[in-house]
C-alpha atoms as a PDB file:
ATOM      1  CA  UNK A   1      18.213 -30.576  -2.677  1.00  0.00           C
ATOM      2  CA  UNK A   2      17.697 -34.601  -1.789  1.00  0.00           C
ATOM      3  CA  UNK A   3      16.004 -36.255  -3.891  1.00  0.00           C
ATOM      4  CA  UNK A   4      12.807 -36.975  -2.495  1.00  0.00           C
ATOM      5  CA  UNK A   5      12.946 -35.020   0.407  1.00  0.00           C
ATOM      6  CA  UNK A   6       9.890 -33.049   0.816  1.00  0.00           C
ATOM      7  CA  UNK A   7       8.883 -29.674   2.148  1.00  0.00           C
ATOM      8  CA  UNK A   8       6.079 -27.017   3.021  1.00  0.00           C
ATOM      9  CA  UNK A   9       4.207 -24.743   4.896  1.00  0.00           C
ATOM     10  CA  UNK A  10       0.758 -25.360   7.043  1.00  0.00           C
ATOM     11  CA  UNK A  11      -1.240 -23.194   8.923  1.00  0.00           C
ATOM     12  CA  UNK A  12      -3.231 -24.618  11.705  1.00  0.00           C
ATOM     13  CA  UNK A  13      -6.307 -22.272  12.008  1.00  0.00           C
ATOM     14  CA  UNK A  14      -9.797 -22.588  13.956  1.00  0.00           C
ATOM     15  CA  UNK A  15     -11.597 -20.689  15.984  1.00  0.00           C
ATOM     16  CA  UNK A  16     -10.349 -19.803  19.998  1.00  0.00           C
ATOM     17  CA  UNK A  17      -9.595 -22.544  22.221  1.00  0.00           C
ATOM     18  CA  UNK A  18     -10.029 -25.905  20.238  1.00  0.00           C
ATOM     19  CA  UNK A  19      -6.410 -26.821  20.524  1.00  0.00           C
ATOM     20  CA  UNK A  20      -4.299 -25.172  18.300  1.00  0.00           C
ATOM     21  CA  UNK A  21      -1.375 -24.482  20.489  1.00  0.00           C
ATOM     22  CA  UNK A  22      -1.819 -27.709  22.014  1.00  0.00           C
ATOM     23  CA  UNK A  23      -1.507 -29.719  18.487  1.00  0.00           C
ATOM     24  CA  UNK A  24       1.547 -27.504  17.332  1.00  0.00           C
ATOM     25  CA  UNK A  25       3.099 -28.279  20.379  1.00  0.00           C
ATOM     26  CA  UNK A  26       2.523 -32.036  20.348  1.00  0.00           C
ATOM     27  CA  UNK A  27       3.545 -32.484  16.507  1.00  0.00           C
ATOM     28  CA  UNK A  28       7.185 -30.780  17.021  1.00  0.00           C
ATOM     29  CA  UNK A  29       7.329 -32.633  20.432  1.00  0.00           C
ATOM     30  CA  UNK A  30       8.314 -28.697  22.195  1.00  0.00           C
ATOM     31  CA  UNK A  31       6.839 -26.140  23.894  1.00  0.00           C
ATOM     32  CA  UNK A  32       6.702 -23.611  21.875  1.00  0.00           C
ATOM     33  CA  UNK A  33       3.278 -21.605  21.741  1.00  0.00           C
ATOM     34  CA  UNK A  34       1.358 -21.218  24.942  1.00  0.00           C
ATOM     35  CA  UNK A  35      -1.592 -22.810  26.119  1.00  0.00           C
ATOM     36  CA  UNK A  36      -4.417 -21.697  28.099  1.00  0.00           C
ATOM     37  CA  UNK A  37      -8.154 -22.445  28.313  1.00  0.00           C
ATOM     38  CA  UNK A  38      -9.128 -18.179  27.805  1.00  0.00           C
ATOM     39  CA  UNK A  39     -10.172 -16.952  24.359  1.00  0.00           C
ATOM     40  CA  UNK A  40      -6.903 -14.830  22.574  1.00  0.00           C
ATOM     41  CA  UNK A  41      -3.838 -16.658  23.999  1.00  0.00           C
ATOM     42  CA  UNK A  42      -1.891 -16.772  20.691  1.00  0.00           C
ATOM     43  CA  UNK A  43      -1.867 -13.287  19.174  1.00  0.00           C
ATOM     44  CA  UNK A  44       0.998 -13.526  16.453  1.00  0.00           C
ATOM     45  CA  UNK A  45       1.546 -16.437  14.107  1.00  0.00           C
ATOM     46  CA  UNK A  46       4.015 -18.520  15.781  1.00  0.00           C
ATOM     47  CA  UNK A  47       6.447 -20.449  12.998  1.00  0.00           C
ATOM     48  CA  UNK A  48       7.635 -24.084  14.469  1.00  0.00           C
ATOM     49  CA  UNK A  49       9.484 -26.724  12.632  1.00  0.00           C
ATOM     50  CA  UNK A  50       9.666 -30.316  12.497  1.00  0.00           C
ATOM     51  CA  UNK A  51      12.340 -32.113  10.654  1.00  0.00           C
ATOM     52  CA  UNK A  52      12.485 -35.787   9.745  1.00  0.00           C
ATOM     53  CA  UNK A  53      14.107 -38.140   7.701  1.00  0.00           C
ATOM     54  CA  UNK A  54      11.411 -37.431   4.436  1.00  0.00           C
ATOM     55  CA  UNK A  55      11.259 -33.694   4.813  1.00  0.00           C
ATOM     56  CA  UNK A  56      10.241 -30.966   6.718  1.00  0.00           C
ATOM     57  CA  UNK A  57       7.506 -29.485   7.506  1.00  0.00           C
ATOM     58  CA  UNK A  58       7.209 -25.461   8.777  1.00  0.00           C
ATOM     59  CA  UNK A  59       3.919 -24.852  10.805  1.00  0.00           C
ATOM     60  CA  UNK A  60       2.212 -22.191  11.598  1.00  0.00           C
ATOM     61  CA  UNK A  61       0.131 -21.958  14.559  1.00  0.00           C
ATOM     62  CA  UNK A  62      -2.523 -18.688  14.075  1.00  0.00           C
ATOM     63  CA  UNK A  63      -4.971 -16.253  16.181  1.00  0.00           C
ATOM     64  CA  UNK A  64      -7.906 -17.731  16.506  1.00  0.00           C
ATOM     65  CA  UNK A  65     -10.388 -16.840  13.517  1.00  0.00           C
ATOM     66  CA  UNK A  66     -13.578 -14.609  15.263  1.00  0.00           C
ATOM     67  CA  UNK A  67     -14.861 -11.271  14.868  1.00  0.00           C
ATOM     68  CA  UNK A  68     -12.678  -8.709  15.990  1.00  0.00           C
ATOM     69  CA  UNK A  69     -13.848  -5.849  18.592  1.00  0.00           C
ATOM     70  CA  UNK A  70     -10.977  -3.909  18.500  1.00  0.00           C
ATOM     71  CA  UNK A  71      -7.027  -2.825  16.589  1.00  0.00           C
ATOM     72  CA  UNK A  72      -5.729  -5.949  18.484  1.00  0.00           C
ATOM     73  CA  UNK A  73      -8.470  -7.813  17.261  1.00  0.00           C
ATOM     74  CA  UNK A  74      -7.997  -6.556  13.795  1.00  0.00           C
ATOM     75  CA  UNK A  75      -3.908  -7.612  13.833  1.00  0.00           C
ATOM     76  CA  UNK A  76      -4.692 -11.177  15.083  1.00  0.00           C
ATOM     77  CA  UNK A  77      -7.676 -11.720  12.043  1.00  0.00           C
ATOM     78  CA  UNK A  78      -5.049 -10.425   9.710  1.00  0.00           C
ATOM     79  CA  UNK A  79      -2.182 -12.450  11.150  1.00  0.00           C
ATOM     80  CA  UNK A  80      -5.115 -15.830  11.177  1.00  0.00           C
ATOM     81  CA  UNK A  81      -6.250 -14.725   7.627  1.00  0.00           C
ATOM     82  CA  UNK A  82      -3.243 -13.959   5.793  1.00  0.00           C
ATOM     83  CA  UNK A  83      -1.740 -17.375   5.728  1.00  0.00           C
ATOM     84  CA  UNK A  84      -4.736 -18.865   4.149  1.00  0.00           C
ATOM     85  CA  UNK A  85      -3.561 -18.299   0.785  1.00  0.00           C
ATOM     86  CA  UNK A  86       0.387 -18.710   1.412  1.00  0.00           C
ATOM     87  CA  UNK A  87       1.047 -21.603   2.347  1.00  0.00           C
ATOM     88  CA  UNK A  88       0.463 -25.178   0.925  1.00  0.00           C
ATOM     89  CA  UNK A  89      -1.890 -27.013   3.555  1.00  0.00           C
ATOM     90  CA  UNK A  90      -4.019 -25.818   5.778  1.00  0.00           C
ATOM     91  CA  UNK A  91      -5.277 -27.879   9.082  1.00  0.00           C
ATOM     92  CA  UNK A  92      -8.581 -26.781  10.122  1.00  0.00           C
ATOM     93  CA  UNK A  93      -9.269 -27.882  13.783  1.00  0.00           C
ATOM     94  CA  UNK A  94     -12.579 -28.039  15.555  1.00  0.00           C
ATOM     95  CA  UNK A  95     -14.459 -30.109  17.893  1.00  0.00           C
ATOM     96  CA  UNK A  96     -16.486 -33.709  17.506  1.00  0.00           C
ATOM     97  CA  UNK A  97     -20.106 -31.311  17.286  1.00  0.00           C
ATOM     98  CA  UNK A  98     -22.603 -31.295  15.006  1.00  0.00           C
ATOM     99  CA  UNK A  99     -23.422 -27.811  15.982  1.00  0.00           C
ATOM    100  CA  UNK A 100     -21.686 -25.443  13.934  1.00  0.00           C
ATOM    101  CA  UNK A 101     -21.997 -22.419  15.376  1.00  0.00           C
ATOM    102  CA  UNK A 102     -21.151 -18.374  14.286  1.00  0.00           C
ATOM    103  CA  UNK A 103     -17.469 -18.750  14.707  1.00  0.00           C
ATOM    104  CA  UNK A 104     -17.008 -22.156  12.635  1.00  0.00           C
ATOM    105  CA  UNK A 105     -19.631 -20.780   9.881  1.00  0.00           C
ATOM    106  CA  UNK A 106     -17.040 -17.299   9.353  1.00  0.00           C
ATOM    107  CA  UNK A 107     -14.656 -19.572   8.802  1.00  0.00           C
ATOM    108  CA  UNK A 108     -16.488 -21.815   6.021  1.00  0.00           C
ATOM    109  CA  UNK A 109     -17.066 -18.702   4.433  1.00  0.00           C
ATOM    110  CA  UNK A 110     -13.292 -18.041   4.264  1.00  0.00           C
ATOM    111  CA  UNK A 111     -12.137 -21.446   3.277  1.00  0.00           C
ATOM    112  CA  UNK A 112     -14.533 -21.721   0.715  1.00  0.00           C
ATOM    113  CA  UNK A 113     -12.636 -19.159  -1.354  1.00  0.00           C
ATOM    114  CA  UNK A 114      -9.437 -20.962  -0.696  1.00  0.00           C
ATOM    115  CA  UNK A 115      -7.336 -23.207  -3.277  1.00  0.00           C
ATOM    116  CA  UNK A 116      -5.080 -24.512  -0.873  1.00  0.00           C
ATOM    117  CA  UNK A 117      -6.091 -28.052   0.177  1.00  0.00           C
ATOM    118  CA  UNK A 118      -7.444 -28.296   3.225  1.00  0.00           C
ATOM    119  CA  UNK A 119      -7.485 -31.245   6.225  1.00  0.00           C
ATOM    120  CA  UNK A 120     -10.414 -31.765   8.571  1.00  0.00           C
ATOM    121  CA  UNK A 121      -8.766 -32.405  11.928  1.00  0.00           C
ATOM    122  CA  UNK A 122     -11.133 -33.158  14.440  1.00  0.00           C
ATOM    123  CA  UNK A 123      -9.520 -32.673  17.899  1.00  0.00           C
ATOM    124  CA  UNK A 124     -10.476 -34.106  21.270  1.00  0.00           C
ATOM    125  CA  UNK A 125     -11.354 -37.487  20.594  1.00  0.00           C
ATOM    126  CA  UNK A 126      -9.754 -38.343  24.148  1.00  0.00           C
ATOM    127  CA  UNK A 127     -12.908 -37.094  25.899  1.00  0.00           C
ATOM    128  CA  UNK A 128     -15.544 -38.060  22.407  1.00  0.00           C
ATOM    129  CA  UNK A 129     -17.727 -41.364  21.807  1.00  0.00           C
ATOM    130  CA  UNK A 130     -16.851 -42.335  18.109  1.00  0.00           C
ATOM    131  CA  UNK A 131     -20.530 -42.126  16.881  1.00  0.00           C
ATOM    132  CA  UNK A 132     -20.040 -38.243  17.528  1.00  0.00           C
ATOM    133  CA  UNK A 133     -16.953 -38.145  16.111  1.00  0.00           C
ATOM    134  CA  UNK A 134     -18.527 -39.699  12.525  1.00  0.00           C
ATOM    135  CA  UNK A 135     -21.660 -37.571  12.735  1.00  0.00           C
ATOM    136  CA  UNK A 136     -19.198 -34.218  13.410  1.00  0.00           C
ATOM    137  CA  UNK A 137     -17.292 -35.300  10.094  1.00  0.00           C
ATOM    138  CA  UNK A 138     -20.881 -35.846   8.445  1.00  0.00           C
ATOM    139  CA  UNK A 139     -22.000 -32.485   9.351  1.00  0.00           C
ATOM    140  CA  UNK A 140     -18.793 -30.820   8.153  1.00  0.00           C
ATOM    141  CA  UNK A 141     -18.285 -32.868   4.963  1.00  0.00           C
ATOM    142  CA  UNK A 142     -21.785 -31.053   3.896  1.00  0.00           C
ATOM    143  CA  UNK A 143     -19.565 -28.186   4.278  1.00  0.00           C
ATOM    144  CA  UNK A 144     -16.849 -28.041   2.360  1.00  0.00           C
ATOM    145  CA  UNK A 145     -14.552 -30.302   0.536  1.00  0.00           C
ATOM    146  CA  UNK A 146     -11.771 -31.870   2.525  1.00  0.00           C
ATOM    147  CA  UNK A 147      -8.428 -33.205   0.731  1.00  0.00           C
ATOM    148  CA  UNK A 148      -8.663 -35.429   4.382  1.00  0.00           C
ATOM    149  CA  UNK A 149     -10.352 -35.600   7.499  1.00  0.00           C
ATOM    150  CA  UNK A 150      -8.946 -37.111  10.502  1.00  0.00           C
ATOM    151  CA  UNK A 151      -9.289 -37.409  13.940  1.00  0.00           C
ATOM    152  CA  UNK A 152      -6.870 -36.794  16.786  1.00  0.00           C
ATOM    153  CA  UNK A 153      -6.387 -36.196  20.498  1.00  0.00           C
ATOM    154  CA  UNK A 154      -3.796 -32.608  20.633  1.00  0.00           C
ATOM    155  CA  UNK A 155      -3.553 -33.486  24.445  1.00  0.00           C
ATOM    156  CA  UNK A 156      -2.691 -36.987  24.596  1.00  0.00           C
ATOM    157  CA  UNK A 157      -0.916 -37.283  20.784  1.00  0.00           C
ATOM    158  CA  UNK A 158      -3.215 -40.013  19.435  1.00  0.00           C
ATOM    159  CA  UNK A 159      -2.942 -40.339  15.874  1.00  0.00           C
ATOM    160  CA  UNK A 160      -0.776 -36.920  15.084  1.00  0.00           C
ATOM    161  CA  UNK A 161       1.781 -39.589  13.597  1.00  0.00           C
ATOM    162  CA  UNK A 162      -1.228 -40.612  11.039  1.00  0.00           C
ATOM    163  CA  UNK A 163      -2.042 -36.815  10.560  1.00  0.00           C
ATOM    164  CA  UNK A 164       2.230 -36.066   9.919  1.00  0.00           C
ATOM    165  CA  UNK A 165       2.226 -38.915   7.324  1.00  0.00           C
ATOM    166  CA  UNK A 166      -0.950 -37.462   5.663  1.00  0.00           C
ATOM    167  CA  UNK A 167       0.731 -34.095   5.535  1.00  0.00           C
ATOM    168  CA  UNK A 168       3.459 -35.127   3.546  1.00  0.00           C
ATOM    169  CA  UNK A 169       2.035 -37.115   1.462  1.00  0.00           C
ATOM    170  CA  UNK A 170       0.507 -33.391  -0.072  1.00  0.00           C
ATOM    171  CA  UNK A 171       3.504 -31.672   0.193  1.00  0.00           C
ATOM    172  CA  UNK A 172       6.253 -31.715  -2.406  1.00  0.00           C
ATOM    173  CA  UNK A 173       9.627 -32.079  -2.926  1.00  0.00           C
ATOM    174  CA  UNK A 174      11.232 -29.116  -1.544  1.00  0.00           C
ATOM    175  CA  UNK A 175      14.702 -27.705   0.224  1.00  0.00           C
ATOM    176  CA  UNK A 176      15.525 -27.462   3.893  1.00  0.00           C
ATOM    177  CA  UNK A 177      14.498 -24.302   4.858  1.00  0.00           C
ATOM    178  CA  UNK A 178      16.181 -24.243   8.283  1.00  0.00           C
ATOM    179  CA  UNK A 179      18.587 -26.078  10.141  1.00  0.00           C
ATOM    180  CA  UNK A 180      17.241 -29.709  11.112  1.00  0.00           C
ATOM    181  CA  UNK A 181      17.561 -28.901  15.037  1.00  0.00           C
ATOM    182  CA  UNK A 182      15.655 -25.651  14.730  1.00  0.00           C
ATOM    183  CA  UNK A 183      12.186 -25.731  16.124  1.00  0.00           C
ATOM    184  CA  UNK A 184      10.793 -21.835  16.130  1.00  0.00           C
ATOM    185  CA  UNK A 185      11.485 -18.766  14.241  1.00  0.00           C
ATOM    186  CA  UNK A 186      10.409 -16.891  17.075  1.00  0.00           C
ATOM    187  CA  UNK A 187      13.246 -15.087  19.233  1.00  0.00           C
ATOM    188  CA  UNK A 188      13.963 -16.207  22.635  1.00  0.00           C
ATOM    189  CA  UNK A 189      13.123 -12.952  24.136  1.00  0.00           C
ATOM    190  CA  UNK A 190       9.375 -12.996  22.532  1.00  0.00           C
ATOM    191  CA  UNK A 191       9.041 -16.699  23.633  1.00  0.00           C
ATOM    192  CA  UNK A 192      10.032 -15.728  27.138  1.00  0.00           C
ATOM    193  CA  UNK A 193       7.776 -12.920  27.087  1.00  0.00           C
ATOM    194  CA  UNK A 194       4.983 -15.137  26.085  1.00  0.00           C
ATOM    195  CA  UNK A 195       5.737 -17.280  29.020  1.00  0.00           C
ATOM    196  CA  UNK A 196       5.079 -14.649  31.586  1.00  0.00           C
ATOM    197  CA  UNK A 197       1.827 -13.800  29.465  1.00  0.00           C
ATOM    198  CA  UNK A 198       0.571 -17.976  29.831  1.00  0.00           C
ATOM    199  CA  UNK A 199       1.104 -17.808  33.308  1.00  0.00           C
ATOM    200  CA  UNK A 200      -0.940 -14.310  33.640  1.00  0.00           C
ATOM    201  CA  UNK A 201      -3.901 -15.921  31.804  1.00  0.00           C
ATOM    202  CA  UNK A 202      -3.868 -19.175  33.746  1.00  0.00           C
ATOM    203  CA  UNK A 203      -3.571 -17.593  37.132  1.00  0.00           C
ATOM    204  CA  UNK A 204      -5.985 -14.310  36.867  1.00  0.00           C
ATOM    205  CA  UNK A 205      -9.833 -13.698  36.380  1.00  0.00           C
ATOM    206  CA  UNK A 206     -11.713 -13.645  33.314  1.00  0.00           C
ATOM    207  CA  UNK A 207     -11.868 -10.758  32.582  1.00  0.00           C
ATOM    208  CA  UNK A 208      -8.347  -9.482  32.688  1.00  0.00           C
ATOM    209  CA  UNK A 209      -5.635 -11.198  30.802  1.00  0.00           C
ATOM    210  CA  UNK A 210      -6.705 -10.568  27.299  1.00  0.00           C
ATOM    211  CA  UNK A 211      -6.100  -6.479  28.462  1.00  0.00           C
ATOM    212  CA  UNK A 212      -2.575  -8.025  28.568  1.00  0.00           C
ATOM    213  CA  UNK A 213       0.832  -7.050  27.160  1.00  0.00           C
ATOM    214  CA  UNK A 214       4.340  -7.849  28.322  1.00  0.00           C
ATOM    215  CA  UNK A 215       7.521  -6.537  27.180  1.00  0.00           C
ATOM    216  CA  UNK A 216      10.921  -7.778  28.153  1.00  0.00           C
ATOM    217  CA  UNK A 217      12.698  -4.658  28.780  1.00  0.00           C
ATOM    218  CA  UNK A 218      16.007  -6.319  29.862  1.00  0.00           C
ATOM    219  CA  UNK A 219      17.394  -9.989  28.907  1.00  0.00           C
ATOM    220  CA  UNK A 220      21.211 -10.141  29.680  1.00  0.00           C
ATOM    221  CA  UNK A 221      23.354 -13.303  30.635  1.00  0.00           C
ATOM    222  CA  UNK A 222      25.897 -12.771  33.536  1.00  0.00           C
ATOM    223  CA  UNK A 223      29.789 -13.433  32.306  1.00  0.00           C
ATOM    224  CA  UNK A 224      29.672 -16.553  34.206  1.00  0.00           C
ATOM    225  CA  UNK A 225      27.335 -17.744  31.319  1.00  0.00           C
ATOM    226  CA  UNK A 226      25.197 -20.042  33.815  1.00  0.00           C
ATOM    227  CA  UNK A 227      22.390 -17.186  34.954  1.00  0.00           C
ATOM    228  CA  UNK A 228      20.517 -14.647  32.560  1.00  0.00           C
ATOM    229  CA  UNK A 229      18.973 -11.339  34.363  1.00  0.00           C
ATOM    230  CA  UNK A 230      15.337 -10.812  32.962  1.00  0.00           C
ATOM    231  CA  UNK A 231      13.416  -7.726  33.714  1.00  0.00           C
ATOM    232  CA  UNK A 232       9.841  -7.708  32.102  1.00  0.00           C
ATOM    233  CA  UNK A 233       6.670  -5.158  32.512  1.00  0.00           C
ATOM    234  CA  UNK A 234       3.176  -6.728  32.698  1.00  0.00           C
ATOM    235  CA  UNK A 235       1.217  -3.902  30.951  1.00  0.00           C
ATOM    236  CA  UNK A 236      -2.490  -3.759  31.425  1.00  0.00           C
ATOM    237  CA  UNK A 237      -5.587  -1.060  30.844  1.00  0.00           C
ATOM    238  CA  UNK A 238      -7.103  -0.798  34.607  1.00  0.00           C
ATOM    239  CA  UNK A 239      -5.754   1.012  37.681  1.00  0.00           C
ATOM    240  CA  UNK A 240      -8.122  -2.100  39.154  1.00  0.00           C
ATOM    241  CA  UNK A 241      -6.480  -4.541  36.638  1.00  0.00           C
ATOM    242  CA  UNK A 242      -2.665  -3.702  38.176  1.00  0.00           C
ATOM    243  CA  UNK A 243      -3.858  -4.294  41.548  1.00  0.00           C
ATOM    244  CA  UNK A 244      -5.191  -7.734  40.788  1.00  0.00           C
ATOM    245  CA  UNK A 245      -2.138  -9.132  38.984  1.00  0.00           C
ATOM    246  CA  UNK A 246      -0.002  -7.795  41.731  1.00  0.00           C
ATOM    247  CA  UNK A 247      -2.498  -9.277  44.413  1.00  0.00           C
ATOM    248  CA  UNK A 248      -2.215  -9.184  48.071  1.00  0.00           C
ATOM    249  CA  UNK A 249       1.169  -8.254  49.638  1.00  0.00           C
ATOM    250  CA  UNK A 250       2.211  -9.169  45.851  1.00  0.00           C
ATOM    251  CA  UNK A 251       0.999 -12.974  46.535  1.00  0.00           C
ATOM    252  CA  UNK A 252      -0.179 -13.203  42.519  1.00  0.00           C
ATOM    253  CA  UNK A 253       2.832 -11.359  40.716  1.00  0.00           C
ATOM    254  CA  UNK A 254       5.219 -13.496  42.550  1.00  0.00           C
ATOM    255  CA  UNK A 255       3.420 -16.284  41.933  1.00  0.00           C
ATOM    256  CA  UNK A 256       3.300 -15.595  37.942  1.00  0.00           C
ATOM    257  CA  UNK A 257       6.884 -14.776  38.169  1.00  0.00           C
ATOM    258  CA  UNK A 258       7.948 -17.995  39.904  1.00  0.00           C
ATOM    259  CA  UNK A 259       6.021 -20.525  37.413  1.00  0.00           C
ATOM    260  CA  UNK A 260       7.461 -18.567  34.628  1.00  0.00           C
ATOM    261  CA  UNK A 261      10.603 -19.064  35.893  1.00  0.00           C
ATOM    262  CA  UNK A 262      10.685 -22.884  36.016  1.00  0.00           C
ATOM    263  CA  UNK A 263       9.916 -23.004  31.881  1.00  0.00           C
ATOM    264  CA  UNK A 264      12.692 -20.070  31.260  1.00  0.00           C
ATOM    265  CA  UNK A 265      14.958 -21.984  32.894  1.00  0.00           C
ATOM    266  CA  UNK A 266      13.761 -25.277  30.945  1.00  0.00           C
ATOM    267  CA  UNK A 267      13.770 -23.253  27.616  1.00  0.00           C
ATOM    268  CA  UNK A 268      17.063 -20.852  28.617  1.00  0.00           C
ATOM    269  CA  UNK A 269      18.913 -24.461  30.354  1.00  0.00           C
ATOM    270  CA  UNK A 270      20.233 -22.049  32.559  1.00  0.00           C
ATOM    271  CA  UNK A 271      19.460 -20.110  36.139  1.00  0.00           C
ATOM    272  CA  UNK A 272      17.139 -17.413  35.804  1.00  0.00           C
ATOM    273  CA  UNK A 273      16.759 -14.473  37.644  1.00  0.00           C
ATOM    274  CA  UNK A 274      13.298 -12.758  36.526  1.00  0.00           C
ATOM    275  CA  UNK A 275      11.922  -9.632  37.554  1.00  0.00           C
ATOM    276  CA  UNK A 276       8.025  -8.081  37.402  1.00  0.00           C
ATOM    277  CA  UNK A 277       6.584  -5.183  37.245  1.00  0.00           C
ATOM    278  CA  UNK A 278       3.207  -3.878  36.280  1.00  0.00           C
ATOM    279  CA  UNK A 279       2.214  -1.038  34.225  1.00  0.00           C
ATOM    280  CA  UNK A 280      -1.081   0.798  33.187  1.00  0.00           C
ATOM    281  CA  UNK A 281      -1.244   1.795  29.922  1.00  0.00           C
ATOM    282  CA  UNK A 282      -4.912   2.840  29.086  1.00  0.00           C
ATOM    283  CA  UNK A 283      -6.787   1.206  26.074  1.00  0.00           C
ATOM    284  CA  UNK A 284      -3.618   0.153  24.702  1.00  0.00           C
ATOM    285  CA  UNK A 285      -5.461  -2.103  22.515  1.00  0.00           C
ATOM    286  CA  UNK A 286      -6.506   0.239  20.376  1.00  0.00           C
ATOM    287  CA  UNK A 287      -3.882   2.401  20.103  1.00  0.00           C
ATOM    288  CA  UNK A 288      -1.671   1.640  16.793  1.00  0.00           C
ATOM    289  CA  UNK A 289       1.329   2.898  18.610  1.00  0.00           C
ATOM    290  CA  UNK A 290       1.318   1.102  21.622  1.00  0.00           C
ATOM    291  CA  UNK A 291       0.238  -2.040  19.668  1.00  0.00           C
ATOM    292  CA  UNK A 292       3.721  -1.620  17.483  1.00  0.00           C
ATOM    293  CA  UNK A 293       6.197  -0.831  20.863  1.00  0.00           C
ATOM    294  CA  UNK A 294       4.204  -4.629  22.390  1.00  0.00           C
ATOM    295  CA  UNK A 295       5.065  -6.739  18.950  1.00  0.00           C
ATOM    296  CA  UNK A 296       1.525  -6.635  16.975  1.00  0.00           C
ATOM    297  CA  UNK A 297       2.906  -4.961  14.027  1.00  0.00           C
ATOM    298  CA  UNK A 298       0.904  -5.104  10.930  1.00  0.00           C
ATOM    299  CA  UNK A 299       3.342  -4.223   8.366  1.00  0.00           C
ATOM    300  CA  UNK A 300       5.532  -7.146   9.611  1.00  0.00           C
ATOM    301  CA  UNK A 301       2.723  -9.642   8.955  1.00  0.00           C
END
């Protein structure tokens, strides 16, 4: 081990849509987790890792923290809650409010149990005055007790070098746990999967994306080793549902096929040649079986 090289694990938690995704993505300077404005777009934790000249650091980006309403609900608390205790920071993002609503208060409740020091990190101060960013960290302070609190902008990157230097300066000295290029644990098939999934929720109604699975059933690379054949099944819970994602004269499914594409290819550095299709699988969100065949395993948490 060198000698004052330092290492760790931190979970990034909050509830839905504040940025998580956004800031993981940012801080390892990679797309790795997907991003959309809808409620449930990261279902697993995702493991990313940065690597610099004092240490490393391996993040984990979680499920949103709310109530659940049903067994996929119940796997992404678990997957969220689990970490809490694990690892040795956590980064707790929310918004410059003063309003702390239902969803923040749930998660007081579980911090406040919690040994593992814990940062403040107030995101969005792109689009916040600074007079509400101060009162949001005086309403919060009242809270609970932070080992820091700063503020950043996820989006933009402003001051997520202040909030790296803060991390390790709670972290200590530790081994390498992976190879200094790696950036994700995840596999490149559930990465590309996720990819199709982003481009479902950013392209379709409200309603339907978080009925939304997909499974890459086939991901080969030709012998000429410059194009990979991917076949993947959208799965969702409505007759109704599969007729909106493959829209008019199959205007929307090509359409989520062909931005997905362009990051594969980015991701893959190679041609891609990606095929949909769509599948109705009834309630599969609260069937333990089907959740285990799409990748939200509990006994693998």
């Amino acid at each position: 081990m060198k000698k004052g090289f330092k290492s760790g694990f931190v979970t990034i938690i909050g509830r839905p849509n504040v940025g998580k995704s956004t800031l993981m993505n940012q801080l390892i300077g990679q797309k790795i987790a997907i991003t959309s404005e809808k409620a449930q777009t990261t279902r697993n934790r995702i493991q990313t890792v940065y690597t610099c000249g004092e240490g490393q650091l391996v993040f984990l980006d979680t499920p949103g923290i709310n109530k659940a309403k049903n067994k996929l609900g119940d796997y992404m608390l678990l997957a969220a809650e689990r970490t809490l205790n694990e690892v040795d920071l956590i980064l707790w993002l929310v918004e410059p409010t003063t309003f702390i609503g239902g969803g923040e208060q749930y998660i007081i409740e579980k911090l406040q149990n919690v040994k593992t020091p814990i940062f403040l990190v107030i995101n969005k101060m792109d689009k916040a005055r600074e007079e509400d960013i101060l009162k949001a960290i005086v309403t919060y302070k009242d809270k609970l007790d932070f080992a820091e609190v700063i503020p950043v902008s996820a989006l933009e990157g402003t001051n997520t070098e202040d909030l790296v230097d803060s991390i390790f300066q709670y972290l200590p000295e530790g081994p390498m746990y992976y190879d200094e290029d790696t950036v994700t644990d995840q596999p490149e098939r559930q990465i590309v999967a996720e990819l199709v999934r982003e481009k479902a929720l950013r392209l379709l109604n409200q309603e339907i994306p978080h009925g939304i699975a997909v499974v890459i059933e086939r991901m080969k690379v030709r012998k000429s080793g410059d194009i990979v054949d991917i076949e993947a099944v959208i799965v969702c819970e409505r007759d109704s549902h599969k007729g909106i994602i493959i829209g008019k004269n199959g205007a929307m499914i090509k359409e989520i096929g062909s931005q997905a594409r362009v990051e594969m290819e980015n991701l893959l550095d190679m041609r891609v040649n990606l095929k949909l299709w769509v599948k109705v699988r009834k309630d599969w969100r609260d069937s333990d079986m089907l959740l285990k065949n799409y990748g939200y395993n509990k006994k693998e948490l």
